[in-house]
Protein backbone atom coordinates (compact mmCIF):
# COMPACT_ATOMS: atom_id res chain seq x y z
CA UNK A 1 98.33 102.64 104.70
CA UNK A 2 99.23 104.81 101.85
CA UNK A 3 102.26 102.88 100.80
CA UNK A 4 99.84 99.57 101.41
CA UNK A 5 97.13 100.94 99.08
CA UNK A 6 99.45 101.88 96.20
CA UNK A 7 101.23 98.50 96.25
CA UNK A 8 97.65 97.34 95.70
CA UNK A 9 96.91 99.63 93.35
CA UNK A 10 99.66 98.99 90.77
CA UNK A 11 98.91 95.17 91.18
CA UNK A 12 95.26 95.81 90.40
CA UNK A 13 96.27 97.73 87.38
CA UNK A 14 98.50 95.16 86.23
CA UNK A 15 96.08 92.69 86.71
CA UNK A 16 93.11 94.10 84.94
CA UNK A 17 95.88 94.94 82.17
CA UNK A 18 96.24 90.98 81.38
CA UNK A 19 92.61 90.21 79.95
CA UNK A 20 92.70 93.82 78.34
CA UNK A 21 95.28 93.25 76.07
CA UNK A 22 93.45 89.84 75.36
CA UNK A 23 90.09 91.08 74.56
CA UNK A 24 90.90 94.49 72.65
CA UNK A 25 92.88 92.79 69.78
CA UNK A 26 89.88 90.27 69.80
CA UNK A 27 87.52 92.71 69.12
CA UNK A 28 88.92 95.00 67.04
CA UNK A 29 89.71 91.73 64.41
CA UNK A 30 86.08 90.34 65.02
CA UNK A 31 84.73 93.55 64.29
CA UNK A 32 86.73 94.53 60.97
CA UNK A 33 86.63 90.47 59.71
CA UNK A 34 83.36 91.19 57.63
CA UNK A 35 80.63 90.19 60.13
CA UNK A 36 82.09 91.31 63.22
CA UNK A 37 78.47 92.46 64.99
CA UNK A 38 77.86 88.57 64.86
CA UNK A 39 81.20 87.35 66.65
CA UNK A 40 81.47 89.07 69.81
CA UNK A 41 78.17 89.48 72.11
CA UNK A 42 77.34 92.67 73.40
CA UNK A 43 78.56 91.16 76.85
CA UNK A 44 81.93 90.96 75.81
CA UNK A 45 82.12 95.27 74.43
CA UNK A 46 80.56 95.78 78.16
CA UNK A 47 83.43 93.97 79.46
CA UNK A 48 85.78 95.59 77.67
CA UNK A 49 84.62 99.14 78.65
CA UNK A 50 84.27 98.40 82.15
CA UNK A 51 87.64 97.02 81.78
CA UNK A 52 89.02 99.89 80.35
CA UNK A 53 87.41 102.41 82.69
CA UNK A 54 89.27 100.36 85.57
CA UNK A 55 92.81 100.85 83.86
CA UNK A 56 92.02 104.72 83.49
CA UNK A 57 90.85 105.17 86.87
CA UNK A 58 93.96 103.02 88.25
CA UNK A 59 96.70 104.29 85.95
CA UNK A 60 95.40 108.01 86.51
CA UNK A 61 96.10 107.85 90.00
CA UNK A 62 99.71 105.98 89.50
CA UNK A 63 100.63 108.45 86.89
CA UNK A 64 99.42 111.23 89.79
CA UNK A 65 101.18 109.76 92.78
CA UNK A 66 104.89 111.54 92.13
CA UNK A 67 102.68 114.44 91.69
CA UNK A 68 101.11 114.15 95.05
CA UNK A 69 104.01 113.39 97.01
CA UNK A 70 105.90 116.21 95.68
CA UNK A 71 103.00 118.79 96.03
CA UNK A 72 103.14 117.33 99.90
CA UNK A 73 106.65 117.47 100.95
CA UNK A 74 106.84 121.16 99.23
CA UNK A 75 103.66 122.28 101.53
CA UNK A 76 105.12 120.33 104.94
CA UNK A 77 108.54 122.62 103.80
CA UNK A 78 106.35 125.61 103.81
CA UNK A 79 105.29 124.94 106.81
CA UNK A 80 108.56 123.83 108.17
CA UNK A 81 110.19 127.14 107.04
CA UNK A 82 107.11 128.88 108.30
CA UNK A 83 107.46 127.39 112.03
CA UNK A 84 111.30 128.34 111.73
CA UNK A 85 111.14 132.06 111.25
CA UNK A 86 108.49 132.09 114.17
C-alpha cells in the first residue's frame, strides 16, 4: 500500500505540475503588462493557489519519504539489536 500510494503520489504531483507551469507565467505577464487586474479573473489567482498548495503538500511529502524510510529501518535496527542482546 505504501509503495502503491507513493507511485500515486509522484504522478499526482507531476500532474498538477503541468497546468502550473502554464498558468504562473500567465499571470505574472498579465499582471505586470499595464492592466493586468483586467486580464486574468479572480477565478484563475484561486486556481493558481489551490494549485500551488497541492504541489507543496505533494512535493513535501516526496521530498520527506527518504527521510521516513531511513528514520524506520534505523528504529526496526534498534529494535532488532535490542531483541538480540535479550
Amino acid at each position: 500500500m505504501k509503495k502503491f500510494f507513493n507511485k500515486w503520489t509522484r504522478k499526482f504531483h507531476r500532474w498538477i505540475a503541468i497546468p502550473t507551469i502554464i498558468i504562473i507565467p500567465l499571470a505574472v505577464i498579465s499582471k505586470f503588462s499595464g492592466a493586468g487586474a483586467e486580464h486574468l479573473p479572480p477565478q484563475i489567482e484561486q486556481f493558481q493557489s489551490i494549485l500551488m498548495l497541492l504541489l507543496v503538500i505533494s512535493g513535501s511529502y516526496l521530498y520527506l519519504i527518504p527521510y521516513f524510510t531511513k528514520w524506520k529501518r534505523n528504529r526496526s535496527k534498534k529494535t532488532n539489536n535490542l531483541l538480540k542482546s535479550i
